[in-house]
PDB file of N, CA and C in Angstrom:
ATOM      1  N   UNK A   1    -131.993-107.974 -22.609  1.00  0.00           N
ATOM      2  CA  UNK A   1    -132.113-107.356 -23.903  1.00  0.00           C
ATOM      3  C   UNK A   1    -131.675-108.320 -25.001  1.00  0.00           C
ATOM      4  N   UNK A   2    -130.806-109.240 -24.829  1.00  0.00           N
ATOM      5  CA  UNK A   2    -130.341-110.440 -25.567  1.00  0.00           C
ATOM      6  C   UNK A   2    -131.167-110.822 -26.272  1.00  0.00           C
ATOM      7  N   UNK A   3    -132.326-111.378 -24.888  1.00  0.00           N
ATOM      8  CA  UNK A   3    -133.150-112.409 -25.711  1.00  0.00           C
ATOM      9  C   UNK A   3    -134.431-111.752 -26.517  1.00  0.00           C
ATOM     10  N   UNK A   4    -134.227-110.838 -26.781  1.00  0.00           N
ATOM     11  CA  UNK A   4    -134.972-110.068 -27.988  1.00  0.00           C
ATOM     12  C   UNK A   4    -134.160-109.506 -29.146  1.00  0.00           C
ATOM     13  N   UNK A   5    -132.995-109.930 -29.145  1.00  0.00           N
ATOM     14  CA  UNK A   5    -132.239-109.842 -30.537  1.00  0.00           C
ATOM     15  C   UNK A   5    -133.032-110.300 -31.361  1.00  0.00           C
ATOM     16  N   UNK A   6    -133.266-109.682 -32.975  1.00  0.00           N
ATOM     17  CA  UNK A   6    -133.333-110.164 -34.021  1.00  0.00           C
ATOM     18  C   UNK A   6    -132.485-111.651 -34.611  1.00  0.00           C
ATOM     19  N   UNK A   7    -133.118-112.727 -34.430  1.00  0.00           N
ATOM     20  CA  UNK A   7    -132.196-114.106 -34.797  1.00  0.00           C
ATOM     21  C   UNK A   7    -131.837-113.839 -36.340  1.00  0.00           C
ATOM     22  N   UNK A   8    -132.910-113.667 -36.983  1.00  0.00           N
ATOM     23  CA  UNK A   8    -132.511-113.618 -38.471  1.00  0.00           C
ATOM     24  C   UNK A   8    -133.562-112.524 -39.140  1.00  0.00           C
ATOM     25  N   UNK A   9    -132.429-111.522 -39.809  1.00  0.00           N
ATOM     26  CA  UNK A   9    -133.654-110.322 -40.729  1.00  0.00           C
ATOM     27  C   UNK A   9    -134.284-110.708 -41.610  1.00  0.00           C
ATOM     28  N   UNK A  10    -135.691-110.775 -41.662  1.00  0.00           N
ATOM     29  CA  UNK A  10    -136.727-111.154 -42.643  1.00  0.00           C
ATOM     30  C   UNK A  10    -136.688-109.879 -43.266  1.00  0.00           C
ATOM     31  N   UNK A  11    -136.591-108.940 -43.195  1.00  0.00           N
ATOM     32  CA  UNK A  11    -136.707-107.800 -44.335  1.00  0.00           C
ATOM     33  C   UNK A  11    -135.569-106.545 -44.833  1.00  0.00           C
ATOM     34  N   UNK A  12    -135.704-106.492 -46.016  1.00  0.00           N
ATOM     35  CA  UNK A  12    -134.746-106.105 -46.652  1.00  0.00           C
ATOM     36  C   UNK A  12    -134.180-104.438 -46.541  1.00  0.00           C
ATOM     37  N   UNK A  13    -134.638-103.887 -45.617  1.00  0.00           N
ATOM     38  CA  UNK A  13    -135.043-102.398 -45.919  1.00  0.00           C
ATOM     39  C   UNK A  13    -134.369-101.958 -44.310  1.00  0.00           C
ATOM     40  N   UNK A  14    -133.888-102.965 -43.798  1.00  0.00           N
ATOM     41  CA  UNK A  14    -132.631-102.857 -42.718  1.00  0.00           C
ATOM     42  C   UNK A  14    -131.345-101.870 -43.093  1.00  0.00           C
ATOM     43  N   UNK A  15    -131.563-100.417 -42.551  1.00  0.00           N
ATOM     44  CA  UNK A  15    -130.411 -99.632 -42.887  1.00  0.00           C
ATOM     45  C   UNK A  15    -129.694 -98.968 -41.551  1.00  0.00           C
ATOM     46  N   UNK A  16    -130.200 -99.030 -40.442  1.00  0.00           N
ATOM     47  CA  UNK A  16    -129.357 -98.173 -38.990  1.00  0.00           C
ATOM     48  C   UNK A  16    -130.312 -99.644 -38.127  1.00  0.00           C
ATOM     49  N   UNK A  17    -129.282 -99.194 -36.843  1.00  0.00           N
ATOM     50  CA  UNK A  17    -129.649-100.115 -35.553  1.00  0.00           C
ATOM     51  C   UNK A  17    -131.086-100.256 -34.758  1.00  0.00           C
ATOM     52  N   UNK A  18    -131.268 -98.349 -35.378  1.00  0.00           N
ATOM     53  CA  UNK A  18    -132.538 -97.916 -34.768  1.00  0.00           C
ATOM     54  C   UNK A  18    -133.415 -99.114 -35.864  1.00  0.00           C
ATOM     55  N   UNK A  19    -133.705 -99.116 -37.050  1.00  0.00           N
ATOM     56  CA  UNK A  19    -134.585 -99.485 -37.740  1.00  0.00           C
ATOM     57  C   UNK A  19    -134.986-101.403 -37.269  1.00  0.00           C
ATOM     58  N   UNK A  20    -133.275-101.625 -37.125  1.00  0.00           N
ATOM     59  CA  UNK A  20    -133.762-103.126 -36.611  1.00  0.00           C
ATOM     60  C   UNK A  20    -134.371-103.499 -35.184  1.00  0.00           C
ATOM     61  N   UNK A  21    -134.047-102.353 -34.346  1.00  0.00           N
ATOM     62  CA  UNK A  21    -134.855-102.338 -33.120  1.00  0.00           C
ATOM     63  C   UNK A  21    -136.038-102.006 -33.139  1.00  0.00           C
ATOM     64  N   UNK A  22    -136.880-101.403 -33.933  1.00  0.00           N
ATOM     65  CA  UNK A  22    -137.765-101.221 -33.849  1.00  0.00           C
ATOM     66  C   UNK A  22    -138.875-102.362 -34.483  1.00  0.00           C
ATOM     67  N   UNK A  23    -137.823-103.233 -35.560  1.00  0.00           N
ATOM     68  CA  UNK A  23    -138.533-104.103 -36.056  1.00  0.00           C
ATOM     69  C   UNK A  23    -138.323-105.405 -34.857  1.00  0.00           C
ATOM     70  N   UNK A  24    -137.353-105.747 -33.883  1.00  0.00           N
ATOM     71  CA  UNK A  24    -137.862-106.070 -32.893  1.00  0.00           C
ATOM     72  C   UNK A  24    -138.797-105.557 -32.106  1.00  0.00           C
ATOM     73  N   UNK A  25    -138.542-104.848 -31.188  1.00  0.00           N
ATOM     74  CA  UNK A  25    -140.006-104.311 -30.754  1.00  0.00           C
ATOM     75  C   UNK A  25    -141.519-104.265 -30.986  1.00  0.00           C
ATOM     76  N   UNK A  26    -141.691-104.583 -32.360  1.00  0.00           N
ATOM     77  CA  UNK A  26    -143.025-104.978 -33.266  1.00  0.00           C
ATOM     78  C   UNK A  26    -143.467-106.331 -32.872  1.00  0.00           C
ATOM     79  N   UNK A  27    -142.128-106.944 -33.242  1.00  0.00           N
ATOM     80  CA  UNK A  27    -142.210-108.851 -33.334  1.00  0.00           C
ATOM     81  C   UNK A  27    -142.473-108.948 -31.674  1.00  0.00           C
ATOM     82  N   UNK A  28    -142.222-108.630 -30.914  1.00  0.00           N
ATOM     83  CA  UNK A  28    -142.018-109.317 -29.241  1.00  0.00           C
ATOM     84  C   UNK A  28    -143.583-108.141 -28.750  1.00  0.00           C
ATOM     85  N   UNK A  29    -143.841-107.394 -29.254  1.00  0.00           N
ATOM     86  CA  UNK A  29    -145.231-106.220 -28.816  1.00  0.00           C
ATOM     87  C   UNK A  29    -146.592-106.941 -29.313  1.00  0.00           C
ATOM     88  N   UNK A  30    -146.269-107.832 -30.713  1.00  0.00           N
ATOM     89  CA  UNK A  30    -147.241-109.144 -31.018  1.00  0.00           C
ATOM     90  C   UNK A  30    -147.374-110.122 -30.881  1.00  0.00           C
ATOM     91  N   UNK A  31    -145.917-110.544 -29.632  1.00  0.00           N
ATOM     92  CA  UNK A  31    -145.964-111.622 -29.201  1.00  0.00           C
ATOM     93  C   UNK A  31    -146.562-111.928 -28.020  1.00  0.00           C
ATOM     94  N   UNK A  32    -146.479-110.405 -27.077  1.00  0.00           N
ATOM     95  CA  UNK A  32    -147.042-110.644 -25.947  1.00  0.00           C
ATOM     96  C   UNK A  32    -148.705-109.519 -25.714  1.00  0.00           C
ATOM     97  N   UNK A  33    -149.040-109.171 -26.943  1.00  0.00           N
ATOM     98  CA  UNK A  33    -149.896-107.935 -26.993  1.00  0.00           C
ATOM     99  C   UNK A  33    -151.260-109.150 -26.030  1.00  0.00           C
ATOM    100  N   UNK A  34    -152.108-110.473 -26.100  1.00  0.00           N
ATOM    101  CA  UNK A  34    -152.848-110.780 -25.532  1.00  0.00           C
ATOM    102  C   UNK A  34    -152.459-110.742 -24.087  1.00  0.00           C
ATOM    103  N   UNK A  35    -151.302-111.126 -23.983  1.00  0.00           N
ATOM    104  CA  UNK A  35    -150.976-111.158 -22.608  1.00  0.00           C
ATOM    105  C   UNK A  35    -150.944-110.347 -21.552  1.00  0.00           C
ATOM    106  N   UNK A  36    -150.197-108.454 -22.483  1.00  0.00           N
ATOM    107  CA  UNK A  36    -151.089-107.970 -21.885  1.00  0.00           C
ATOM    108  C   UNK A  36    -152.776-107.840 -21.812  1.00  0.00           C
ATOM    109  N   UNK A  37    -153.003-107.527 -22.089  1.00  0.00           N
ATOM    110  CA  UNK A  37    -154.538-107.503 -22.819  1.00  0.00           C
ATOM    111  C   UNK A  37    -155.058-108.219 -21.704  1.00  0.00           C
ATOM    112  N   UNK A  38    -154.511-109.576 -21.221  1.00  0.00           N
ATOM    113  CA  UNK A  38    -155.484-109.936 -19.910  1.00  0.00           C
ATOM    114  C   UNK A  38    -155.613-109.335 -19.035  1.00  0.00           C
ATOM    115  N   UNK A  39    -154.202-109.073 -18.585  1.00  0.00           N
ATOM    116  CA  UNK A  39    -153.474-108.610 -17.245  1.00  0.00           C
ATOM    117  C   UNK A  39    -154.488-107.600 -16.852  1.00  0.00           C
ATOM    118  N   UNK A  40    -154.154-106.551 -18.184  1.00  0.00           N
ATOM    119  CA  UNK A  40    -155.170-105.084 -17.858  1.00  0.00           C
ATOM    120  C   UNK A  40    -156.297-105.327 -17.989  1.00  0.00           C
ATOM    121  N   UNK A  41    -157.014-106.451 -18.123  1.00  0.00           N
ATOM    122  CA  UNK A  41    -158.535-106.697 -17.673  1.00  0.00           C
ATOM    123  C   UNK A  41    -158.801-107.212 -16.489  1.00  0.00           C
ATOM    124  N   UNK A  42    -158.044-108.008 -16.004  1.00  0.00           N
ATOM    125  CA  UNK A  42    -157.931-108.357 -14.285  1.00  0.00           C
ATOM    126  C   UNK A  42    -157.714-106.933 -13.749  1.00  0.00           C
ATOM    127  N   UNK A  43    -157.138-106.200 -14.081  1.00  0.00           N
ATOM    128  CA  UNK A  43    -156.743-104.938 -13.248  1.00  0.00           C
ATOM    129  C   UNK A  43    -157.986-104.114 -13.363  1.00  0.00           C
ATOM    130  N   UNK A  44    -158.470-103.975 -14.307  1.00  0.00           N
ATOM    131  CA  UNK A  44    -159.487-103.260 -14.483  1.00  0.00           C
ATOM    132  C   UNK A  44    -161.009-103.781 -14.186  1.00  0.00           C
ATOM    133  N   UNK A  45    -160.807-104.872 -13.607  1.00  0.00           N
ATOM    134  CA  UNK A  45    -162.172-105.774 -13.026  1.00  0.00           C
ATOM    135  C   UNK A  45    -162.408-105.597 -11.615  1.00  0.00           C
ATOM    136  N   UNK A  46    -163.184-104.499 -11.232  1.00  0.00           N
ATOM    137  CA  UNK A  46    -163.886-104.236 -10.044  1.00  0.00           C
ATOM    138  C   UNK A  46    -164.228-105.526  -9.127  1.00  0.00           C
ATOM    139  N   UNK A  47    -164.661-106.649  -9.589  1.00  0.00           N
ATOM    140  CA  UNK A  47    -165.885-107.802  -9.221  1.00  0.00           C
ATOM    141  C   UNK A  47    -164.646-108.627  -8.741  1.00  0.00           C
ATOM    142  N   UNK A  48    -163.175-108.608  -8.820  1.00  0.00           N
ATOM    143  CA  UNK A  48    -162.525-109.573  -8.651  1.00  0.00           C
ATOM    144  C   UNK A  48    -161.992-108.757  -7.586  1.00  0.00           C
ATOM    145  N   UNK A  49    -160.942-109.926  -6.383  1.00  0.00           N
ATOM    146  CA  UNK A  49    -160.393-109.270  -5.499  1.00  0.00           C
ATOM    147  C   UNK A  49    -159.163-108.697  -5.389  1.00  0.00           C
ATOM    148  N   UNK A  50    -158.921-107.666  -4.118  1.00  0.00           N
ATOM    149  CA  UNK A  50    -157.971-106.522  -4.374  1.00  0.00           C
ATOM    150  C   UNK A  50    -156.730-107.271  -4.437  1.00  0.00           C
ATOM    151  N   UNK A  51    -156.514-108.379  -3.829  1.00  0.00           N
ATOM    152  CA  UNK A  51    -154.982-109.306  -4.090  1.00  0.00           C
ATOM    153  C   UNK A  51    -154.408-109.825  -5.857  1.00  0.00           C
ATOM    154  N   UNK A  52    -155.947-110.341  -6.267  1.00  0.00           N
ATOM    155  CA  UNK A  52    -155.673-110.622  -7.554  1.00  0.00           C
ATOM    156  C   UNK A  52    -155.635-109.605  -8.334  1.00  0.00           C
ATOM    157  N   UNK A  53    -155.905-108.428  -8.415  1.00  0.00           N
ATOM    158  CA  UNK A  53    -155.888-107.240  -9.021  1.00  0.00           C
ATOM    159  C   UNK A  53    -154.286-106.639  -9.022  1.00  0.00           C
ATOM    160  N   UNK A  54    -154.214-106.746  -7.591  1.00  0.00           N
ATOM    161  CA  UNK A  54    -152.409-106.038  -7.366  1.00  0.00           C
ATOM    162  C   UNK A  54    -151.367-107.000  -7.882  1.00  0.00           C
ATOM    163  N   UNK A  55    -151.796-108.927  -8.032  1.00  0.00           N
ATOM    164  CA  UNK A  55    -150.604-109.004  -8.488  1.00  0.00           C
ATOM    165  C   UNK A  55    -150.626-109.506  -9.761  1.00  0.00           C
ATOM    166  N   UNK A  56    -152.023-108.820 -10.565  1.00  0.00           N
ATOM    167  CA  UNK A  56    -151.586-108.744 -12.283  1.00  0.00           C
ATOM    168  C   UNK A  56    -151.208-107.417 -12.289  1.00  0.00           C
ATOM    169  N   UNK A  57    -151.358-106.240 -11.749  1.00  0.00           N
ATOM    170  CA  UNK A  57    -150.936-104.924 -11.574  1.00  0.00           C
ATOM    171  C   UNK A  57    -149.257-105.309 -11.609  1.00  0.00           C
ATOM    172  N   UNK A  58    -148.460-106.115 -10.730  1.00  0.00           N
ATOM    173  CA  UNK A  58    -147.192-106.479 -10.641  1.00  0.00           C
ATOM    174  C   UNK A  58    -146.597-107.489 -11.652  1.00  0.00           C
ATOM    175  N   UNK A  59    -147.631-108.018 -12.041  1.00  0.00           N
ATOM    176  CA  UNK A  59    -147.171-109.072 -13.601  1.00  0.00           C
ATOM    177  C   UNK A  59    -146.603-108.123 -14.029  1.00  0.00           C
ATOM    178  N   UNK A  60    -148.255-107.111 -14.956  1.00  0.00           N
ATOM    179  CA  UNK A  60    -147.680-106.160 -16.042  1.00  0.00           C
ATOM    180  C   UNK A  60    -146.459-105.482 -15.746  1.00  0.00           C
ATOM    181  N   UNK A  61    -146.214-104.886 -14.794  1.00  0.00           N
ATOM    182  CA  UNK A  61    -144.885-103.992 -14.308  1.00  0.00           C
ATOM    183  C   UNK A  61    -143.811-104.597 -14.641  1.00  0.00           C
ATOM    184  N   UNK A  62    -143.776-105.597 -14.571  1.00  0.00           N
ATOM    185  CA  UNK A  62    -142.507-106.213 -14.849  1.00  0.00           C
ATOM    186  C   UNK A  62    -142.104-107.143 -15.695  1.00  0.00           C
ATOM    187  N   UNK A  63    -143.115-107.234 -16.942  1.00  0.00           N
ATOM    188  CA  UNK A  63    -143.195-107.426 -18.105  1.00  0.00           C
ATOM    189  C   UNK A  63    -142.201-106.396 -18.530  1.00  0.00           C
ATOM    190  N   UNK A  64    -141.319-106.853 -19.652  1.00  0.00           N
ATOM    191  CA  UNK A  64    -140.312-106.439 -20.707  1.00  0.00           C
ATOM    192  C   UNK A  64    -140.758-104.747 -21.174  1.00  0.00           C
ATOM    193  N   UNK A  65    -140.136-103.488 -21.380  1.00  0.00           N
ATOM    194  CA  UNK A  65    -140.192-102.952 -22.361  1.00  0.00           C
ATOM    195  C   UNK A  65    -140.809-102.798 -23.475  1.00  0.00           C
ATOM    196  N   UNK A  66    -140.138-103.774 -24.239  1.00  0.00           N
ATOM    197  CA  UNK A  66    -140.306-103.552 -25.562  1.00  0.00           C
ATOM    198  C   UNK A  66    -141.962-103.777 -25.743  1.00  0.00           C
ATOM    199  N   UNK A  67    -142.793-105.138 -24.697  1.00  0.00           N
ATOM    200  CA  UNK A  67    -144.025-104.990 -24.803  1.00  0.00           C
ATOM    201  C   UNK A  67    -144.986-104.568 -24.840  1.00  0.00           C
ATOM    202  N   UNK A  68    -144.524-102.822 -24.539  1.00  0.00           N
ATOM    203  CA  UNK A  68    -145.312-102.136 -24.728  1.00  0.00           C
ATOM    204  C   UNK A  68    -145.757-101.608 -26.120  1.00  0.00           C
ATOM    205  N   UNK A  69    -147.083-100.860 -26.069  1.00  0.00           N
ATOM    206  CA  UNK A  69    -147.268-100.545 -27.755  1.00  0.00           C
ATOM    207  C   UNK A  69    -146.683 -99.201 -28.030  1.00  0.00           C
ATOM    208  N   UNK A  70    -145.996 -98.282 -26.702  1.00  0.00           N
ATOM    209  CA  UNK A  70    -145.839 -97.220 -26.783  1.00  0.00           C
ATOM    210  C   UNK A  70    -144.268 -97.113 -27.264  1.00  0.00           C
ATOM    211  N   UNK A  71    -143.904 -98.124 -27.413  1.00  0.00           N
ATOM    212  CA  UNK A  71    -142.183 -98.608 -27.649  1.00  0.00           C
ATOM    213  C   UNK A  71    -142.288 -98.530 -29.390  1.00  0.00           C
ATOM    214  N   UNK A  72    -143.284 -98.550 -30.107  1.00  0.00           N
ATOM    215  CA  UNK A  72    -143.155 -98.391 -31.486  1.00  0.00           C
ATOM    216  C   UNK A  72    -143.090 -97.331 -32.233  1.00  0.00           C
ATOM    217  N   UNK A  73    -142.105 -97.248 -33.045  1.00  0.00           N
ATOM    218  CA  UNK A  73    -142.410 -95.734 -33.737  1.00  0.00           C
ATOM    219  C   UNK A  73    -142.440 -96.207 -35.144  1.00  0.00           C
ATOM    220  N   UNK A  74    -143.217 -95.116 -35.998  1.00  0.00           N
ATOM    221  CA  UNK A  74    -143.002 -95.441 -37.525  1.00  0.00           C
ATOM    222  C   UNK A  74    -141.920 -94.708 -38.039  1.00  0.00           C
ATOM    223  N   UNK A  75    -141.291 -95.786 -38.779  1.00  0.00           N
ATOM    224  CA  UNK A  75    -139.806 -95.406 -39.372  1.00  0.00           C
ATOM    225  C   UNK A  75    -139.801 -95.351 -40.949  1.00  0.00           C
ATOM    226  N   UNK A  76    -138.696 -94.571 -41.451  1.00  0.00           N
ATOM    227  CA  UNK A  76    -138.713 -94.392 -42.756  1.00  0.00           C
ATOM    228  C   UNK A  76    -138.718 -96.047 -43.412  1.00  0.00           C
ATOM    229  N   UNK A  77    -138.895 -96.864 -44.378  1.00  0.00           N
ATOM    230  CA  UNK A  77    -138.349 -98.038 -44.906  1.00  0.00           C
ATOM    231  C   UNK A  77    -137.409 -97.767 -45.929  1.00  0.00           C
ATOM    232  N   UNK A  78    -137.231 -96.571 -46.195  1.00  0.00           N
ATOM    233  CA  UNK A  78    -135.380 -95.575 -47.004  1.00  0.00           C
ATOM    234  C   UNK A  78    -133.991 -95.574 -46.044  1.00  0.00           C
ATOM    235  N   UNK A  79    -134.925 -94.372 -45.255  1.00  0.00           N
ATOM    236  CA  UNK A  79    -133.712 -94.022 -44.664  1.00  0.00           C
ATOM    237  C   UNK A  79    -133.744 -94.709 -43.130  1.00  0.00           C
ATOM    238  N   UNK A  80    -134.950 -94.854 -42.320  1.00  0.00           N
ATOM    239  CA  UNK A  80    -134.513 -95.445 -40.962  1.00  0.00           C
ATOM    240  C   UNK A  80    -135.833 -93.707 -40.064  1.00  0.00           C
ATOM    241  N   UNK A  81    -135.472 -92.767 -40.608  1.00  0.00           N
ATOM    242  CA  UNK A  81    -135.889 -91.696 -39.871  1.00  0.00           C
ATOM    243  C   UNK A  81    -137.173 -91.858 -38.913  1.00  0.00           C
ATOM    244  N   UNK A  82    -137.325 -91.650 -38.129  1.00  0.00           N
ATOM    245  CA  UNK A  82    -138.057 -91.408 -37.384  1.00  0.00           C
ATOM    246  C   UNK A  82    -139.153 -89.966 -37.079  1.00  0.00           C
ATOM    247  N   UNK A  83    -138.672 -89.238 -37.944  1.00  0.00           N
ATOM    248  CA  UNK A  83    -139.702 -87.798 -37.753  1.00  0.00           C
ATOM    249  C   UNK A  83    -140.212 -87.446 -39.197  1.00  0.00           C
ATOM    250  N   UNK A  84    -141.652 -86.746 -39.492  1.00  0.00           N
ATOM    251  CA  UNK A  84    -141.758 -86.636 -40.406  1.00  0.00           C
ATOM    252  C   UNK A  84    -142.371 -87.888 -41.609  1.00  0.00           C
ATOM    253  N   UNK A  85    -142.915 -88.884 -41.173  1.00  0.00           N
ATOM    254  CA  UNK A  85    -143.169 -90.005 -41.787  1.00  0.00           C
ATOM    255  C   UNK A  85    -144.351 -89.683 -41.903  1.00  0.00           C
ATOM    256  N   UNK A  86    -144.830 -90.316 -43.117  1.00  0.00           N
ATOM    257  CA  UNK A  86    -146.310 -90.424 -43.647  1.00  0.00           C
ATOM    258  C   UNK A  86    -146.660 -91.904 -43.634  1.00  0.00           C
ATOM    259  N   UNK A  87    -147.523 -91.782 -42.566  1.00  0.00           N
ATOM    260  CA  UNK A  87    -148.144 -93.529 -42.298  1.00  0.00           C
ATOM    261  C   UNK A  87    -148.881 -94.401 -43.696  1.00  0.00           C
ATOM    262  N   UNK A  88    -149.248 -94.007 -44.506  1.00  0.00           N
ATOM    263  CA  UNK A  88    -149.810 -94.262 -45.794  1.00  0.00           C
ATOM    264  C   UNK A  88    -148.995 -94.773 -46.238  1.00  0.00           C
ATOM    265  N   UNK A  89    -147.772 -94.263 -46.625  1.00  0.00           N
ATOM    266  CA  UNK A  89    -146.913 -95.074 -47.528  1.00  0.00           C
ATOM    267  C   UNK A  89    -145.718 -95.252 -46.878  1.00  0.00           C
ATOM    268  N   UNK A  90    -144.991 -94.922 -45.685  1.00  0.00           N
ATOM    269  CA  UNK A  90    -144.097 -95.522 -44.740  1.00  0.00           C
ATOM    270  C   UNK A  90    -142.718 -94.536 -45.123  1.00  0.00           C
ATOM    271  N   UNK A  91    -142.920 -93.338 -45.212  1.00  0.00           N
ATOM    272  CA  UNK A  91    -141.872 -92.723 -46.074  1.00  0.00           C
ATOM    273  C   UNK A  91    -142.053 -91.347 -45.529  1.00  0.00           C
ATOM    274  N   UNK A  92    -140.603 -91.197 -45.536  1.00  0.00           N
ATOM    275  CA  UNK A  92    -140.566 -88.968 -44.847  1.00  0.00           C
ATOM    276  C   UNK A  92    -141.426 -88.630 -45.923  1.00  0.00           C
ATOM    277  N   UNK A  93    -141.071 -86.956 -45.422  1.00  0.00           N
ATOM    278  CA  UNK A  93    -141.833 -85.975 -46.337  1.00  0.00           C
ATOM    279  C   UNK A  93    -140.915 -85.835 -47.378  1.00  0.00           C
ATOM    280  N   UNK A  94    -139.419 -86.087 -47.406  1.00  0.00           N
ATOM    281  CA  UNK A  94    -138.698 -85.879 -48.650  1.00  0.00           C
ATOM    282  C   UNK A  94    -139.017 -86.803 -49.574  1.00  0.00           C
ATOM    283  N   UNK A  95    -139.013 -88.246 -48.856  1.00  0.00           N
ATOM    284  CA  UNK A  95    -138.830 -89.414 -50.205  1.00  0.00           C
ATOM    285  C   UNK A  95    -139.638 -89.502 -50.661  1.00  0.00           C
ATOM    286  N   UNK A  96    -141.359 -89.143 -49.844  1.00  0.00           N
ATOM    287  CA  UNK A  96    -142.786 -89.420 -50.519  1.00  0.00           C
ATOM    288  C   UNK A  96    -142.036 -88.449 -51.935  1.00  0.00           C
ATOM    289  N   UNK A  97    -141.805 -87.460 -51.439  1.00  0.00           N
ATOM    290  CA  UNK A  97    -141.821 -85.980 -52.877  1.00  0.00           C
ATOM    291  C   UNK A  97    -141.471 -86.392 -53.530  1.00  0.00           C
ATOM    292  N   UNK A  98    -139.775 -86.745 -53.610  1.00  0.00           N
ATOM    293  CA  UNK A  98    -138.926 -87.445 -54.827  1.00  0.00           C
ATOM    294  C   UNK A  98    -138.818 -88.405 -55.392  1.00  0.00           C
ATOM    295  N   UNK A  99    -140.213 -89.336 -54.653  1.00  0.00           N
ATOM    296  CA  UNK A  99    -141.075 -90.929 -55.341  1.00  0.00           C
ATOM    297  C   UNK A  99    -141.745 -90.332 -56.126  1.00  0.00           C
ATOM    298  N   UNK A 100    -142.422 -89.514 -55.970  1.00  0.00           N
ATOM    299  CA  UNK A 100    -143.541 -88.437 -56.307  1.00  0.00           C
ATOM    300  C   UNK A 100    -143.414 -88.506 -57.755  1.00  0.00           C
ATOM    301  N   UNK A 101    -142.651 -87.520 -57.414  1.00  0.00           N
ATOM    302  CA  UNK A 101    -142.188 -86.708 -58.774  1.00  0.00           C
ATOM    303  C   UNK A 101    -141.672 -87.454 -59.699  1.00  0.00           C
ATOM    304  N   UNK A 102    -140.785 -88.619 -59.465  1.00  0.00           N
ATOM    305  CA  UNK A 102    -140.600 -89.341 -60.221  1.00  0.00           C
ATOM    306  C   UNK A 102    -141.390 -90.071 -61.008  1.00  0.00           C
ATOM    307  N   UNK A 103    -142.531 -90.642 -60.256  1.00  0.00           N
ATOM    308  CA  UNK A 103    -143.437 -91.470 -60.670  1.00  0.00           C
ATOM    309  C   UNK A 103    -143.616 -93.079 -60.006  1.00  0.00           C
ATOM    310  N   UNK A 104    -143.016 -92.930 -59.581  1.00  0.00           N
ATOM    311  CA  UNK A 104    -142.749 -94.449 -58.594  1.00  0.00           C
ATOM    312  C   UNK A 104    -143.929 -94.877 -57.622  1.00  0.00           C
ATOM    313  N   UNK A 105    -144.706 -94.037 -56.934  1.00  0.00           N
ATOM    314  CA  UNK A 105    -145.961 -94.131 -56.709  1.00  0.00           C
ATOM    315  C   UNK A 105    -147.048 -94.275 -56.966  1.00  0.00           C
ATOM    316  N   UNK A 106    -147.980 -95.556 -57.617  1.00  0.00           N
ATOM    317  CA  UNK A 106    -149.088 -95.105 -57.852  1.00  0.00           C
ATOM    318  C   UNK A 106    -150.171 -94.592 -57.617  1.00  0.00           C
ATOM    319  N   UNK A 107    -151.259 -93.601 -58.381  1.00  0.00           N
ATOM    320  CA  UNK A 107    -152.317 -92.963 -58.138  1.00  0.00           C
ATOM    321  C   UNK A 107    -151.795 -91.778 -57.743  1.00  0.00           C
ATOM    322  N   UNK A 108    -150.409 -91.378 -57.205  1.00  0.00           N
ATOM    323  CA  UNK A 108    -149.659 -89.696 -56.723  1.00  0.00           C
ATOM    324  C   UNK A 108    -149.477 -89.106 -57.793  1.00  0.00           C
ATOM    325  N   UNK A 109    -149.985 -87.970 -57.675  1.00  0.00           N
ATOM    326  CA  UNK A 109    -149.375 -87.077 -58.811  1.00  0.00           C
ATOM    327  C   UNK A 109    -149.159 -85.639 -58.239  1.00  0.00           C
ATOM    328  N   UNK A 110    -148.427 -84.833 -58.758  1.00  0.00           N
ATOM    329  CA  UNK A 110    -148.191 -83.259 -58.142  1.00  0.00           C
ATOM    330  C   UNK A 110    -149.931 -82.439 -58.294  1.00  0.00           C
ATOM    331  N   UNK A 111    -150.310 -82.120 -57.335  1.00  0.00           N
ATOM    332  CA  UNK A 111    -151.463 -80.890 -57.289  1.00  0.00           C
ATOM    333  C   UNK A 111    -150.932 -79.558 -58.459  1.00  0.00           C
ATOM    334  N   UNK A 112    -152.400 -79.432 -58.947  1.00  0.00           N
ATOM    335  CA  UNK A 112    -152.589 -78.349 -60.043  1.00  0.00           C
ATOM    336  C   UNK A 112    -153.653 -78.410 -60.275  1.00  0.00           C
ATOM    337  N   UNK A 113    -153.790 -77.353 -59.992  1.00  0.00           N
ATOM    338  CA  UNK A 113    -155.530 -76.398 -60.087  1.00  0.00           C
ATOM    339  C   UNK A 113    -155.644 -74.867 -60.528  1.00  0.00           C
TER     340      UNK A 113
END
């Protein structure tokens, strides 16, 4: 788990442990995303044989965690949260509102009809 520490934070919006893990998990999921990407095409290649099939089947397995894409979640860039995020602008349902309303968003405005 070490050697996927964050060496140095490139971004500013680092507020809980969760948020910097996840921004690892991004960096090391694009580091090795071709790699998988082969593996599961050897695995998924009928025409090749059942030895070479089982031991990219055993690569991937034991490839890291974090390499997976299912290891990512979208997080607040406020608060860190994890539930409730709006993928559009990277923000809960509270902060979109109270960006909102403020005006801090462009093109948002409150509905009225």
């Amino acid at each position: 788990m070490s050697m996927f520490r964050a060496k140095k934070l490139d971004l500013g919006c680092f507020v809980n442990v969760k948020v910097i893990r996840d921004h690892t998990k991004r960096q090391v999921f694009a580091e090795h995303e071709t790699e998988r990407q082969a593996l599961r095409y050897i695995i998924r290649n009928l025409s090749l044989p059942q030895r070479t099939r089982a031991q990219a089947q055993l690569q991937l397995a034991q490839m890291h965690c974090y390499t997976r894409p299912t290891q990512i979640r979208n997080r607040c860039i406020e608060g860190g949260k994890g539930r409730g995020v709006l993928r559009d602008f990277k923000m809960t349902r509270y902060n979109f509102r109270v960006h909102a309303l403020a005006g801090h968003i462009p093109g948002v405005k409150k509905a009225s009809w």
